[in-house]
Protein backbone atom coordinates (compact mmCIF):
# COMPACT_ATOMS: atom_id res chain seq x y z
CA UNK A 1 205.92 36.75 147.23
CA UNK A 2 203.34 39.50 147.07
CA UNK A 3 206.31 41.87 145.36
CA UNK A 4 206.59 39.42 142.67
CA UNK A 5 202.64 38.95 142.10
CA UNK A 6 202.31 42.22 141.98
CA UNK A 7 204.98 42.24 139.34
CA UNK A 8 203.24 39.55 137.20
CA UNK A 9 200.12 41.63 137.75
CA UNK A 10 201.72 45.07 136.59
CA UNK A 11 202.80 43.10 133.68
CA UNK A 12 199.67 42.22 132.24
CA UNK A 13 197.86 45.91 133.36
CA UNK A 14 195.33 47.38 131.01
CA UNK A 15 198.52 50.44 130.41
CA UNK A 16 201.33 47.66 129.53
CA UNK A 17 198.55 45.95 127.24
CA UNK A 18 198.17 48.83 124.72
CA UNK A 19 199.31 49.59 122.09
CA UNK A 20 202.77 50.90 122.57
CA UNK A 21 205.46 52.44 119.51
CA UNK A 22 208.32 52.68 122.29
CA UNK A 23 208.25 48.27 121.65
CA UNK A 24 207.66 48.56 118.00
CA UNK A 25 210.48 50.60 117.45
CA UNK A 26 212.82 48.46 119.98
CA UNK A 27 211.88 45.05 118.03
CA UNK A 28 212.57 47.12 114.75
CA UNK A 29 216.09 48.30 116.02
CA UNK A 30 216.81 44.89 117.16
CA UNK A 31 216.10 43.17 113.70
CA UNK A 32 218.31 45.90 112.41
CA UNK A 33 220.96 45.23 114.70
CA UNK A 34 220.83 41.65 113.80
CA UNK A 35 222.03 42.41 110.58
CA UNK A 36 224.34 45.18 111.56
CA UNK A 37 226.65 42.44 113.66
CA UNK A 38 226.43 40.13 110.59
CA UNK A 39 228.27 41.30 108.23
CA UNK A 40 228.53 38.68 105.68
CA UNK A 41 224.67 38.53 105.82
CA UNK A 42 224.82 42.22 105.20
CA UNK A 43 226.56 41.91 102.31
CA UNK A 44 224.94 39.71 100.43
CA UNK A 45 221.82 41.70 100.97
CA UNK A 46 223.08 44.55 99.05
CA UNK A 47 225.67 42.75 96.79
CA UNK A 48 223.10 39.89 95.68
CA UNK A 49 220.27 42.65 94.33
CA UNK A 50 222.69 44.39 92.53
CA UNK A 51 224.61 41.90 90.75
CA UNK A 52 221.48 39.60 89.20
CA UNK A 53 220.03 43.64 88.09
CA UNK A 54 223.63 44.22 86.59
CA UNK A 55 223.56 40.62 84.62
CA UNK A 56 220.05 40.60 83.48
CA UNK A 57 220.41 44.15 82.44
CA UNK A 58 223.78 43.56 80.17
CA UNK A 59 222.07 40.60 79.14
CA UNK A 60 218.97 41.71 77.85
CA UNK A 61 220.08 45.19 76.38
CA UNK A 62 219.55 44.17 73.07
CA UNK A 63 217.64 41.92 70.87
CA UNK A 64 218.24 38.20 69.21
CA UNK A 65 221.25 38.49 67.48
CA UNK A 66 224.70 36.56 65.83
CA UNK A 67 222.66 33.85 64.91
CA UNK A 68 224.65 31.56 62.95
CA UNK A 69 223.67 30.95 59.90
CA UNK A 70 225.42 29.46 56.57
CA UNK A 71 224.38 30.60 53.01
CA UNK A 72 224.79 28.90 49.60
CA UNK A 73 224.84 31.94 46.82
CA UNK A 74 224.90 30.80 43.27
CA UNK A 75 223.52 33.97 42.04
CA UNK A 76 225.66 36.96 41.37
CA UNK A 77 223.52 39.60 41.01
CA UNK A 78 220.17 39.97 43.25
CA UNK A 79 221.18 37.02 45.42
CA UNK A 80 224.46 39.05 46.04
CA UNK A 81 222.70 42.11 47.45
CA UNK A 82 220.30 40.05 49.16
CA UNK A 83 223.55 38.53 50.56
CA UNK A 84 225.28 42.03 51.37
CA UNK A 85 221.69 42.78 53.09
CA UNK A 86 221.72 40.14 55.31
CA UNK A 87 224.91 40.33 56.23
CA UNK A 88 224.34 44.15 57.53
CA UNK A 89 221.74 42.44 59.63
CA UNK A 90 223.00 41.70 63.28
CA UNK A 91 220.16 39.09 63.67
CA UNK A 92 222.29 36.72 61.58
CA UNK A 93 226.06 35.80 61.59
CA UNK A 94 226.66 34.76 57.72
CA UNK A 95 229.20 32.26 56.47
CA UNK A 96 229.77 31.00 52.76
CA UNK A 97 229.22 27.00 52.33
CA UNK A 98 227.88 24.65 50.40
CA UNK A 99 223.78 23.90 51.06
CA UNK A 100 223.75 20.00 51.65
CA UNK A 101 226.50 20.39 54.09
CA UNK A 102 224.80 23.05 55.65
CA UNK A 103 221.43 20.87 56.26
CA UNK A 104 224.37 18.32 58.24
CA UNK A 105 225.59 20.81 60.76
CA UNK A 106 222.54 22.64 60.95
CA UNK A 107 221.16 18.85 62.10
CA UNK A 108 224.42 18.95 64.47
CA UNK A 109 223.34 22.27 65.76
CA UNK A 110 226.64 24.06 64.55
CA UNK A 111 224.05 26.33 62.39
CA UNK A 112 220.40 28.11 62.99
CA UNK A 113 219.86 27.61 59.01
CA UNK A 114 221.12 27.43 55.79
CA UNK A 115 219.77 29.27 53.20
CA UNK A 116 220.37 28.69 49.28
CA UNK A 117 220.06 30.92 46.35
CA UNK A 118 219.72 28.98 43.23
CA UNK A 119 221.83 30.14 39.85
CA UNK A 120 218.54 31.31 38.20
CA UNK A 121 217.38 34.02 40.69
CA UNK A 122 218.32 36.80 38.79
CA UNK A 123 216.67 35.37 35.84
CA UNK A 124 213.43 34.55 37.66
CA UNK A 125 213.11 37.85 38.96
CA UNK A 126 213.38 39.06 35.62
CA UNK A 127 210.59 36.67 34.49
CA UNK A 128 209.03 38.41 37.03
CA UNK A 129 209.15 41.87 36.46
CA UNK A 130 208.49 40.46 32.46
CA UNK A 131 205.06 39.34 33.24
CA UNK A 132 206.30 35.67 32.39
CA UNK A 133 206.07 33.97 35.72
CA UNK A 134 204.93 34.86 38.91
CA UNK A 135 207.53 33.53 41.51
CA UNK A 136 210.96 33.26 42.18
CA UNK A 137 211.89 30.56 45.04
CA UNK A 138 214.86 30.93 47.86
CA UNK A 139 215.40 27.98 50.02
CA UNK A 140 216.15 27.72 53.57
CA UNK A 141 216.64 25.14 55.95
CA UNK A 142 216.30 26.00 59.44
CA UNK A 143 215.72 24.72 63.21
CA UNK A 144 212.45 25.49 64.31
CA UNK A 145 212.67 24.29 67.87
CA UNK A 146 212.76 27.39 68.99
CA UNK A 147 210.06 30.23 67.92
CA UNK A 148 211.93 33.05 68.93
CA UNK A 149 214.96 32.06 67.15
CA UNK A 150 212.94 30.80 64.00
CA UNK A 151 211.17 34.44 64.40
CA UNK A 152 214.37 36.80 64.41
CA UNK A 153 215.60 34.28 61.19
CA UNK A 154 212.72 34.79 59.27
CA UNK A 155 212.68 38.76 60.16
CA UNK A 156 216.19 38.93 59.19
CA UNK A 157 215.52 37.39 55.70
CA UNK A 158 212.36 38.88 54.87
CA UNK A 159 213.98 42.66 55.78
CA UNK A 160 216.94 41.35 52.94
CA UNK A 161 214.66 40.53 50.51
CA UNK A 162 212.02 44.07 51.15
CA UNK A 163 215.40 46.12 50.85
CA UNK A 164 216.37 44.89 47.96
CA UNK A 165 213.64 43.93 45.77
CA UNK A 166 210.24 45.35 47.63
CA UNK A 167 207.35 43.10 47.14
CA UNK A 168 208.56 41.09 45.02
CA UNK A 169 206.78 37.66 44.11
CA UNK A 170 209.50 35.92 45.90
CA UNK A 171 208.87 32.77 47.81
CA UNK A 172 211.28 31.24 51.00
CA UNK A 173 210.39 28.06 50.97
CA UNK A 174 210.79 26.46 54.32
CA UNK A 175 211.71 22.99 55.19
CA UNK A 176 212.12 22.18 59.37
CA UNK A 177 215.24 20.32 60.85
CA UNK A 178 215.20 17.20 63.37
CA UNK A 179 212.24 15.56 61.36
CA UNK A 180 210.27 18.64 60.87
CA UNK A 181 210.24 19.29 64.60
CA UNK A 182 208.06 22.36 65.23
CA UNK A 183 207.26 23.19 69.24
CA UNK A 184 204.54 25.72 70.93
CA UNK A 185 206.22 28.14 73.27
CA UNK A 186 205.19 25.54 76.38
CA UNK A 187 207.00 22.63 74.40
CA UNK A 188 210.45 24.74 73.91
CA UNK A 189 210.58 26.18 77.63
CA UNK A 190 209.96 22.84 79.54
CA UNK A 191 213.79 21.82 79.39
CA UNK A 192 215.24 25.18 80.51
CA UNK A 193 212.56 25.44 83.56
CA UNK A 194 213.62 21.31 84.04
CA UNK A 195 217.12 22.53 83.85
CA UNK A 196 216.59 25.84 86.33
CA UNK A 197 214.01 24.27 88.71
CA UNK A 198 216.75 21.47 89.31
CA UNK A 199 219.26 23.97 90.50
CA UNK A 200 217.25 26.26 92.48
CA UNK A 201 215.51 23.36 94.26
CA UNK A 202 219.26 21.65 94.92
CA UNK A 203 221.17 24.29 95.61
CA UNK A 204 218.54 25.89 98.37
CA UNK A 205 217.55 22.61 100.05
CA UNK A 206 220.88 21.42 100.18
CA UNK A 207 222.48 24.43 101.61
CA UNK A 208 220.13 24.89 103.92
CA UNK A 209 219.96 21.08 105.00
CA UNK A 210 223.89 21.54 105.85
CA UNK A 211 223.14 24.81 107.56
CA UNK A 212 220.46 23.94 109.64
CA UNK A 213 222.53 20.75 110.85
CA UNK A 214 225.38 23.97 111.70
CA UNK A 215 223.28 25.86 113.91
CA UNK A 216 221.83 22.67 115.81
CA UNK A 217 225.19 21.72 116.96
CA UNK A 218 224.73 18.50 115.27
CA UNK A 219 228.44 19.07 113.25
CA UNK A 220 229.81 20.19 116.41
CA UNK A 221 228.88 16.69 117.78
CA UNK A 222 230.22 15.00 114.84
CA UNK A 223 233.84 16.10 115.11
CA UNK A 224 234.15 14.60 118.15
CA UNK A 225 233.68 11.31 116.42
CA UNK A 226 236.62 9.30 114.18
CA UNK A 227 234.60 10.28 111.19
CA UNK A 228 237.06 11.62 108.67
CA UNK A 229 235.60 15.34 106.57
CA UNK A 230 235.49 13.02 103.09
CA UNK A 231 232.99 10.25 105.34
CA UNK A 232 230.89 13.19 106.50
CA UNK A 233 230.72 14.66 102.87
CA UNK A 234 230.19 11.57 101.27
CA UNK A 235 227.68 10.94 103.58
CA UNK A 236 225.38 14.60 103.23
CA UNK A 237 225.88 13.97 98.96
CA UNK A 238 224.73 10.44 99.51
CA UNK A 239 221.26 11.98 101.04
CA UNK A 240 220.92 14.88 99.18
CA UNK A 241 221.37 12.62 95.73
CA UNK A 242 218.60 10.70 96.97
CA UNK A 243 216.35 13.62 97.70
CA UNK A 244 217.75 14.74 94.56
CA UNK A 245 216.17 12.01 92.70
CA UNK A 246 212.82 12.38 94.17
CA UNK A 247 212.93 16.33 92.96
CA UNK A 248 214.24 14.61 89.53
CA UNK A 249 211.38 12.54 89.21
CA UNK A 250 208.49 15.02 90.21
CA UNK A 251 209.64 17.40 87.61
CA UNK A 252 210.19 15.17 84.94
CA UNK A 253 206.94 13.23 85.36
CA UNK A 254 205.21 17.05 85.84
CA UNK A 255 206.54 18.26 82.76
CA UNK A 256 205.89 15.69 80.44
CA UNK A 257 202.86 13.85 82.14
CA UNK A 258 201.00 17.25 83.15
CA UNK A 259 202.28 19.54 80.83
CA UNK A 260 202.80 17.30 77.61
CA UNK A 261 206.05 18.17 76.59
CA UNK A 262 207.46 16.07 74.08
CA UNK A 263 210.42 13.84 74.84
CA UNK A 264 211.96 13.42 71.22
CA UNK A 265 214.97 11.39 72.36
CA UNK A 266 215.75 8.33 74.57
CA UNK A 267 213.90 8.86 77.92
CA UNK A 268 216.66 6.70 79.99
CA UNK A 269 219.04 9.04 78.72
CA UNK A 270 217.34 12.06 79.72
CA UNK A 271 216.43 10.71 82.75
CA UNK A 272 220.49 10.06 83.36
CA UNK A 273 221.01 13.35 82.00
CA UNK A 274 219.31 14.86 85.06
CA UNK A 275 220.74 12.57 87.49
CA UNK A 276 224.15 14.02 86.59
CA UNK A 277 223.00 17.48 86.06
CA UNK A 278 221.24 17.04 89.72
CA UNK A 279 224.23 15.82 91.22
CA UNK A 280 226.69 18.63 90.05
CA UNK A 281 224.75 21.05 91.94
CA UNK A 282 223.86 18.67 95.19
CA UNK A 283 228.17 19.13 94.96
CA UNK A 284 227.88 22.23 94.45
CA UNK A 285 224.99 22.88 97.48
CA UNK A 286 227.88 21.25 99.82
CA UNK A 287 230.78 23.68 98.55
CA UNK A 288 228.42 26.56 99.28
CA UNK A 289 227.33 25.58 102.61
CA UNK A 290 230.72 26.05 104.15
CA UNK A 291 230.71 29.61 103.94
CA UNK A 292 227.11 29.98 105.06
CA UNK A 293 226.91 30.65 108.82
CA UNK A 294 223.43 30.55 108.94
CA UNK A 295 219.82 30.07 107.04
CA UNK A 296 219.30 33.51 105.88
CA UNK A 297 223.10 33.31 104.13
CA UNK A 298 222.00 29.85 102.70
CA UNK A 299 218.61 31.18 101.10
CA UNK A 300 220.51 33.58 99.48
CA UNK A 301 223.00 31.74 98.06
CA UNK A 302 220.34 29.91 95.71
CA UNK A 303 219.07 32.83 93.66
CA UNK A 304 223.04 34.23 93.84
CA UNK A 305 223.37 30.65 91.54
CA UNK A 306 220.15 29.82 89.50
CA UNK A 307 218.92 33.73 88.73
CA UNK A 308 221.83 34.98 87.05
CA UNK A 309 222.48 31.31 85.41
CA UNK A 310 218.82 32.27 84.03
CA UNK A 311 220.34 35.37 82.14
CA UNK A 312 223.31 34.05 81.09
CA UNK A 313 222.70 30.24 80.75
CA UNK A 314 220.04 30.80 77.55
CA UNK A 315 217.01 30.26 79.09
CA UNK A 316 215.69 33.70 78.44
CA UNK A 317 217.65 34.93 75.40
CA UNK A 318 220.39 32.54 73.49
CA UNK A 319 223.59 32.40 74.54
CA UNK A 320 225.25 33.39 71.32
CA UNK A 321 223.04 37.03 71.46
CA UNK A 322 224.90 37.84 74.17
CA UNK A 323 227.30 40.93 74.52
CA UNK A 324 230.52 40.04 73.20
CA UNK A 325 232.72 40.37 76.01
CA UNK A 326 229.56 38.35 78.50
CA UNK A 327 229.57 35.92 75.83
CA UNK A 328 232.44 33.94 77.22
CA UNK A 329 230.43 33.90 80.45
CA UNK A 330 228.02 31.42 79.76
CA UNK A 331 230.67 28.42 79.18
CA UNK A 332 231.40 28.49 82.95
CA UNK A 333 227.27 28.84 83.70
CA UNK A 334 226.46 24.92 84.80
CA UNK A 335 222.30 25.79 83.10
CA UNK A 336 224.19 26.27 79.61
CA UNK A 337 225.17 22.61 79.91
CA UNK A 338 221.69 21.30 81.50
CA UNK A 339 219.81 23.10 78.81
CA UNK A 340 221.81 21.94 75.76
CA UNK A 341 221.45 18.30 77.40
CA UNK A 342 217.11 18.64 77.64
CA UNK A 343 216.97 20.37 74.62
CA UNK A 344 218.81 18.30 72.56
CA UNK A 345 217.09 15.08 74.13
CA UNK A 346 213.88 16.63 74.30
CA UNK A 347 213.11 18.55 71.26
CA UNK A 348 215.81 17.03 68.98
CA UNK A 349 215.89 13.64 69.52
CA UNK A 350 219.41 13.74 69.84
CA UNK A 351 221.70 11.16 71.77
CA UNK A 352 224.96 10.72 73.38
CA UNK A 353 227.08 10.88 70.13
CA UNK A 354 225.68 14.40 69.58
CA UNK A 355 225.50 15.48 73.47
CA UNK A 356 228.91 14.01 74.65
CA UNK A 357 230.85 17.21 75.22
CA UNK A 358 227.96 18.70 77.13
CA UNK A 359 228.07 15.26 79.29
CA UNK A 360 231.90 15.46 79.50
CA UNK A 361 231.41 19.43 81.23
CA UNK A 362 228.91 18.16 83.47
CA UNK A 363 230.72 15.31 84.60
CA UNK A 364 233.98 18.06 84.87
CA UNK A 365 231.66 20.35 87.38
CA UNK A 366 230.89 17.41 89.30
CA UNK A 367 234.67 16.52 89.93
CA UNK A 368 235.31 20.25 90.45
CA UNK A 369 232.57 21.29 93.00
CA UNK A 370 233.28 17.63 94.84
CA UNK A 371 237.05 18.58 94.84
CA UNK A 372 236.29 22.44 96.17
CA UNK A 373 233.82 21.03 99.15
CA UNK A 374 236.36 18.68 100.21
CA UNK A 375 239.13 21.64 100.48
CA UNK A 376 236.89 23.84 102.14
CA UNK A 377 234.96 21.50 104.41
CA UNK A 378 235.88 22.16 108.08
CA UNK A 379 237.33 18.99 109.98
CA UNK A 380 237.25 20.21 113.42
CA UNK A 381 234.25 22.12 116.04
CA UNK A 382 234.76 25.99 116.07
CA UNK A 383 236.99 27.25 118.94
């Protein structure tokens, strides 16, 4: 008895109380250690890092670019080197058509803008330089939903015109699609942080609600019961749907309730919209939470899906300024699909007739990420 109080006592001396390197450096080596006998862990801790700097780098190595635009030239002289300018630009991706079609598919999003050169250019310029009139006009219709994109179009234009004319008293006059829609910089990034928040928030919590339930045992407890792997699936998607909602509705009623964005479309639609997009990913949380083997591998599985879906899904730079050979990239990216669908509802007022094939992918990733947990989900304890 005395042995072991004396023990206890040497325990707690003024010596083992200090300040000591020698435990530091243990504790230190342990964490290390940790990591060292995990091996998938370890991996993703050098593989994750690298590949979001690899994506974001390729996919912000250049500027705006391959917008697509469609020109109307009925003039065969200025308007045909203003036409050879532009097309030098790599701002702008230029194709021949007719101007009132043009307005159509720019309205169906198939086209930036549409610019038209009237017959009489030439001759107005020449009016011009005459002393007879004072301004020659050039026409362009474009989508000004986005400023960045309405910015590079603009640029692109104006550089045409200053390389082939100089100052010139030429006008652009400027008519808006959708209505005249025109957003601030707050207005045209709601959807895409809507669209990002949805699958960062998902994909984490629902990963690491699986997980968790893992390292309890509670799994282990649940294969001894007649519940069949689709029951228990069904079962986790059923609950994180619902949590899903909740998440839904907070950042919808935060974005346009706190923040003011502007809901141009059919708010039961949108709201749908996200209910689908939500549940792709809550899918998509399950597939990815049967490789985890613990929390740390689940948190990192959630920026390994929503950071480089941020570089590649065009909510930093479009989709279409991509590099040519990433380009391709971004029609298997799930926040391609989830921004089109906000966007389009939000700042276009656009509705299912226009947004059906982006619904139709959604709904595809939601078969395809229920269909991959259901292969992959485990059906029996660990030996």
């Amino acid at each position: 008895m005395n042995k072991k109080k004396d023990k206890k006592s040497d325990e707690f001396s003024p010596k083992n109380l200090a300040f000591s390197m020698r435990r530091v450096m243990a504790i230190a080596l342990k964490t290390i250690n940790q990591f060292r006998r995990d091996r998938r862990t370890l991996g993703l801790l050098f593989v994750v890092p690298m590949a979001i700097m690899l994506i974001f780098g390729l996919a912000f190595s250049g500027e705006v670019q391959n917008l697509p635009v469609l020109i109307d030239n009925q003039d065969t002289v200025f308007g045909m080197m203003i036409e050879e300018n532009l097309a030098n630009d790599t701002r702008v991706e230029l194709t021949a058509g007719d101007y009132f079609e043009g307005v159509e598919q720019v309205e169906k999003g198939d086209y930036y803008a549409v610019i038209l050169i009237p017959a009489n250019f030439t001759q107005s310029i020449l009016e011009i330089q005459a002393g007879n009139t004072t301004q020659a006009n050039i026409y362009l219709y474009l989508d000004g939903t986005k400023p960045t994109i309405k910015g590079s179009l603009l640029g692109a234009l104006r550089d045409a015109l200053d390389e082939t004319m100089g100052n010139t008293g030429i006008s652009v006059v400027q008519e808006l699609a959708f209505g005249g829609a025109e957003f601030s910089g707050l207005d045209v990034g709601i959807p895409a942080v809507i669209a990002f928040v949805l699958i960062f928030l998902l994909v984490i919590v629902g990963v690491i609600t699986i997980i968790r339930e893992k390292i309890q045992g509670t799994q282990d407890r649940l294969y001894a019961t007649p519940l069949r792997s689709s029951e228990r699936l069904l079962g986790y998607v059923i609950g994180l749907l619902l949590i899903a909602m909740i998440m839904i509705a907070l950042v919808l009623i935060f974005g346009v309730f706190v923040f003011g964005a502007k809901v141009q479309g059919n708010v039961f639609l949108l709201i749908f919209a996200a209910l689908l997009f939500g549940l792709a990913h809550v899918f998509l949380a399950v597939f990815l939470a049967n490789f985890a083997q613990n929390e740390l591998q689940a948190i990192q599985f959630a920026p390994l899906t929503a950071i480089p879906s941020m570089a590649l899904g065009g909510m930093m730079v479009p989709t279409i300024s991509l590099p040519v050979w990433l380009y391709p990239v971004s029609f298997v990216v799930p926040l391609t699909y989830g921004i089109n669908l906000f966007e389009g509802i939000m700042l276009k007022g656009w509705g299912f007739a226009e947004l059906w094939v982006d619904f139709l992918v959604v709904g595809a990733m939601c078969l395809i990420f229920f269909v991959l947990a259901i292969i992959t989900v485990r059906n029996r304890m660990r030996d």
